[in-house]
Protein backbone atom coordinates (compact mmCIF):
# COMPACT_ATOMS: atom_id res chain seq x y z
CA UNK A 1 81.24 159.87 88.50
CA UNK A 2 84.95 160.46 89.44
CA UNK A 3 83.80 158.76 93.04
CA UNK A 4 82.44 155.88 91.62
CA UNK A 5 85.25 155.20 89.72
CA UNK A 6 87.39 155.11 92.59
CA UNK A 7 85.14 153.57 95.04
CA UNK A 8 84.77 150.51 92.22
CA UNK A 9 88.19 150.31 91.54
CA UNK A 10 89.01 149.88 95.50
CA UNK A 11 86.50 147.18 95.86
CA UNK A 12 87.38 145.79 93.20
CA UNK A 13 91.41 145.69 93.68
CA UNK A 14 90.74 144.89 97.40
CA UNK A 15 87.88 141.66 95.93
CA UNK A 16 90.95 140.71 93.60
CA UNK A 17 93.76 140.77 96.11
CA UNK A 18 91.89 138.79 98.62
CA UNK A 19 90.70 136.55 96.17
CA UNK A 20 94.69 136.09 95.29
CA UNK A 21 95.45 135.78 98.73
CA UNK A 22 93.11 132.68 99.23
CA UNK A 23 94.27 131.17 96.18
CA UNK A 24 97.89 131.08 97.16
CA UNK A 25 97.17 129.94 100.45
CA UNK A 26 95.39 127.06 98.44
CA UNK A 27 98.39 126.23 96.46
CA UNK A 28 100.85 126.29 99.09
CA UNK A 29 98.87 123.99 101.01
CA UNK A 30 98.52 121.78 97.55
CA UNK A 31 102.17 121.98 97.56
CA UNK A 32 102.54 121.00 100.87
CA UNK A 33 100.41 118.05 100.48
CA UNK A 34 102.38 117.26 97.82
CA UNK A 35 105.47 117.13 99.52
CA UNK A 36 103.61 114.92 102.10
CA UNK A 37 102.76 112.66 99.30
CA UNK A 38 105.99 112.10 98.16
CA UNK A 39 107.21 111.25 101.10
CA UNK A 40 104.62 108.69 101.96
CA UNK A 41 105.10 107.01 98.30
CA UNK A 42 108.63 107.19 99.04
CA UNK A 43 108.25 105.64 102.66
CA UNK A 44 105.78 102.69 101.28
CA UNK A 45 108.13 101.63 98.29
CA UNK A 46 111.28 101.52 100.67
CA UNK A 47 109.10 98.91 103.22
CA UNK A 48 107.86 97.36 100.01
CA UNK A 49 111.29 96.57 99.10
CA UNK A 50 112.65 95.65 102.25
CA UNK A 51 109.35 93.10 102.50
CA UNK A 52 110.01 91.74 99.47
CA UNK A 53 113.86 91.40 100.01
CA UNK A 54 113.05 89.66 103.42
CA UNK A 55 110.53 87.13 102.38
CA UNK A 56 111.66 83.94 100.87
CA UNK A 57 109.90 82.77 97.83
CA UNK A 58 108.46 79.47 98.34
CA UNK A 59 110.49 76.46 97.20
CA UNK A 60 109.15 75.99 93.59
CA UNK A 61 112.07 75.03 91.42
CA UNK A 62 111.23 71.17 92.08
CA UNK A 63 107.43 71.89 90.66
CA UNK A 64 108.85 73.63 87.36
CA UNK A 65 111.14 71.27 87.04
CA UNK A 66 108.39 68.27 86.52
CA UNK A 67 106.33 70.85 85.06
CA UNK A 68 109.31 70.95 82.02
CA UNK A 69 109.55 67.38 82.40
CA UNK A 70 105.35 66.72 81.43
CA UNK A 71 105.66 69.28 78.68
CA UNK A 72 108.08 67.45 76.86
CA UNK A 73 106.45 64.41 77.21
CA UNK A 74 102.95 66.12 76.14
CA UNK A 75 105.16 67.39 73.30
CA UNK A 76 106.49 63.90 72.27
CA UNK A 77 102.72 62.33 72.29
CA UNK A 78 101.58 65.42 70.22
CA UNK A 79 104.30 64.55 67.51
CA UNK A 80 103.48 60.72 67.90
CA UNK A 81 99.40 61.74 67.50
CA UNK A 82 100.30 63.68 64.83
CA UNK A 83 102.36 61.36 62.74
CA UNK A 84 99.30 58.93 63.29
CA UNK A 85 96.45 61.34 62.34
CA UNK A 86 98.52 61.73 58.98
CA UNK A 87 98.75 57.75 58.48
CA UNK A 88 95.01 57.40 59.26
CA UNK A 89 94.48 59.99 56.64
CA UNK A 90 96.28 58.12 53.97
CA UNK A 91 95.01 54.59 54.85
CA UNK A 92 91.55 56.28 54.24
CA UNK A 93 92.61 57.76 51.47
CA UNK A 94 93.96 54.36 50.19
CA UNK A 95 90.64 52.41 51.44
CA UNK A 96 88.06 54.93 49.46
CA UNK A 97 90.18 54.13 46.06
């Protein structure tokens, strides 16, 4: 009984400790990847900034500017359709008495 006790207890220990080995081998390469990761995100963001830095934004200030320009003027006629809604309103009010 004493033999098998042993004998189990080796295979076992020497099932474990392989078992451990693999593992860490696994997470150091994880780790390693990792590192390689970080590196790459950090490589892609720096040309992604010096991309954007370099390119020049189209020319659009003229467009918003007439774009600002029609909204107050779609503004005005809303105010000017509004006033005259209300005075339709009370001419029919004024017509149904």
């Amino acid at each position: 009984m004493v033999d098998f006790v042993e004998t189990f207890t080796k295979e076992f220990t020497a099932s474990l400790t392989r078992t451990i080995y693999e593992l860490d081998i696994k997470v150091v390469a994880a780790q390693s990847s990792q590192v390689e990761l970080i590196k790459e995100m950090d490589r892609l963001a720096t040309e992604l900034h010096s991309i954007l830095a370099a390119s020049n934004p189209p020319p659009i200030d003229a467009t918003l500017q007439r774009l600002l320009v029609c909204r107050k003027k779609l503004l005005a006629v809303n105010v000017i359709l509004k006033v005259c809604q209300e005075r339709l309103v009370r001419v029919s009010g004024l017509l149904k008495k």
